[in-house]
Protein backbone atom coordinates (compact mmCIF):
# COMPACT_ATOMS: atom_id res chain seq x y z
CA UNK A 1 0.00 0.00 0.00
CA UNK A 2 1.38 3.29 -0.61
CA UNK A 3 1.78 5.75 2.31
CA UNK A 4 -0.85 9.03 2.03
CA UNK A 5 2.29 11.30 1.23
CA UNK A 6 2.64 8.97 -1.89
CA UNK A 7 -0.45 9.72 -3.09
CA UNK A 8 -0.83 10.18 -6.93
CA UNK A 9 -2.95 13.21 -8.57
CA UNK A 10 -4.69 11.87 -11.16
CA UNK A 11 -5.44 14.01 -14.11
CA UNK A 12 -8.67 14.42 -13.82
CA UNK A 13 -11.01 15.62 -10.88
CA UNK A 14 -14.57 13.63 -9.63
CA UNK A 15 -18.18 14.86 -9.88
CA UNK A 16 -17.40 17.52 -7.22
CA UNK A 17 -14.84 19.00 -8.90
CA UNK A 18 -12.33 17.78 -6.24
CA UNK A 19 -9.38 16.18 -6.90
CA UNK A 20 -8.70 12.03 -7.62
CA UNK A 21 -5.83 10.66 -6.03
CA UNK A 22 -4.47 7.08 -7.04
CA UNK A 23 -2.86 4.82 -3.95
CA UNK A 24 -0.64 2.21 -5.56
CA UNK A 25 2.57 0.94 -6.03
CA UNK A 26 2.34 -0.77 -9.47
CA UNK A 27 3.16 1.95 -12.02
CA UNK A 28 2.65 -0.07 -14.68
CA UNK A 29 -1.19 -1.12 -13.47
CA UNK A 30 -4.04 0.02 -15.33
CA UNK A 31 -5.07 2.80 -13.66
CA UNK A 32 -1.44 4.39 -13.27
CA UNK A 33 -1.21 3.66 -17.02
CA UNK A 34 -4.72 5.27 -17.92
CA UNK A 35 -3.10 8.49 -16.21
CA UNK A 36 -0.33 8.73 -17.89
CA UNK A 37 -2.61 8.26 -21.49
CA UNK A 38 -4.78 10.83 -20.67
CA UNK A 39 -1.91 13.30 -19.50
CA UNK A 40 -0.15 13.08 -22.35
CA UNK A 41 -3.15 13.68 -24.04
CA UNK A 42 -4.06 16.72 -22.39
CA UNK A 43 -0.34 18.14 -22.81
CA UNK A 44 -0.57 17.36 -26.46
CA UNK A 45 -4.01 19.74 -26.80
CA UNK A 46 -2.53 22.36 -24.65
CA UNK A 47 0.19 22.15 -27.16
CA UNK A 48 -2.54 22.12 -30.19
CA UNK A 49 -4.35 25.03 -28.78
CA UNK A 50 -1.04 26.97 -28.24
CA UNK A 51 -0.58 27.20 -31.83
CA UNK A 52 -4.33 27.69 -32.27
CA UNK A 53 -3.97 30.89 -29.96
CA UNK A 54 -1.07 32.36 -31.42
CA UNK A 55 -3.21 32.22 -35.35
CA UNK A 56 -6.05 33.38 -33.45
CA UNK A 57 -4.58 36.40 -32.21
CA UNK A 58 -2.62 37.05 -35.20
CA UNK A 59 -5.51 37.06 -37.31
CA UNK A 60 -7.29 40.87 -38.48
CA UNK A 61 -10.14 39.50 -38.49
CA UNK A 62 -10.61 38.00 -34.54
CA UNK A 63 -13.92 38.74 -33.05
CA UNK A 64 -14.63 39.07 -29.82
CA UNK A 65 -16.19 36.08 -29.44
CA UNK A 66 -13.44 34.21 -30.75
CA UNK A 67 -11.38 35.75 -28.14
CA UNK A 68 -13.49 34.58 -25.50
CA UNK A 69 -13.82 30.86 -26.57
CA UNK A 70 -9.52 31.08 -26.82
CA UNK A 71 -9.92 32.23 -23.39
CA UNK A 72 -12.21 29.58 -22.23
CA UNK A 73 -10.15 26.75 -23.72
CA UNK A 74 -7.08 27.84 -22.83
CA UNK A 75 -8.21 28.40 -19.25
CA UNK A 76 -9.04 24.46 -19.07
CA UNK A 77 -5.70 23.84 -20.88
CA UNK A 78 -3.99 25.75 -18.52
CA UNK A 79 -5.64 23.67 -15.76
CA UNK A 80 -4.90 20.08 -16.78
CA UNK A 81 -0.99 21.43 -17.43
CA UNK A 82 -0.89 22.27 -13.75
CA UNK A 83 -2.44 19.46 -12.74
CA UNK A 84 0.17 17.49 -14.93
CA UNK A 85 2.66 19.50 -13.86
CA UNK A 86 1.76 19.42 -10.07
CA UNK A 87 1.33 15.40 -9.78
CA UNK A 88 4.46 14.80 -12.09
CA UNK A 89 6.41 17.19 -9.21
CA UNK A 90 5.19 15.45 -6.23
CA UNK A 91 6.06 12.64 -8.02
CA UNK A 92 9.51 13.50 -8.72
CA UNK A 93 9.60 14.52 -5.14
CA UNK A 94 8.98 10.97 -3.33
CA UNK A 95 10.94 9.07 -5.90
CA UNK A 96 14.67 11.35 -4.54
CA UNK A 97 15.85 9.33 -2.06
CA UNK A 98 15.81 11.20 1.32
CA UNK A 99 19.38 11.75 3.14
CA UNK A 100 19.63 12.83 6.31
């Protein structure tokens, strides 16, 4: 069993909008796999809508409510990234080996 501090942040949150944590110590089991498929799916559309962004706002003729649907989808983009970014840390962080 892994210890609480071990904890994994999955990349996606439950009905409540709180976050899903995965307690295991297989990381090649299905559910530690799944994770890892569906963040490197989200960091390849944050990448996609990256480039999106930058022809969006580099277009003359950008409406407003283009502008505000870039903004909406890059706000969840933005989200799963730190997500990503904050599991893959913690991650990183119980894997160092602790000397005193």
């Amino acid at each position: 069993m892994t210890a609480p501090n071990e904890l994994r942040l999955l990349p996606w949150s439950g009905s409540d909008g709180k976050p899903c944590y995965l307690s295991t110590d297989n990381k090649a089991g299905y559910m530690s796999r799944l994770a890892d498929n569906i963040e490197a799916i989200q960091l390849g559309t944050a990448t996609e809508l990256l480039e999106h962004a930058a022809d969006t706002l580099n277009a003359p003729d950008t409406d407003a409510e283009d502008l505000r649907l870039l903004a909406k989808e890059l706000t969840g983009a933005l989200r799963d990234v730190l997500r990503v970014a904050t599991s893959r840390s913690h991650l990183l962080a119980v894997s160092k080996p602790h000397h005193p």
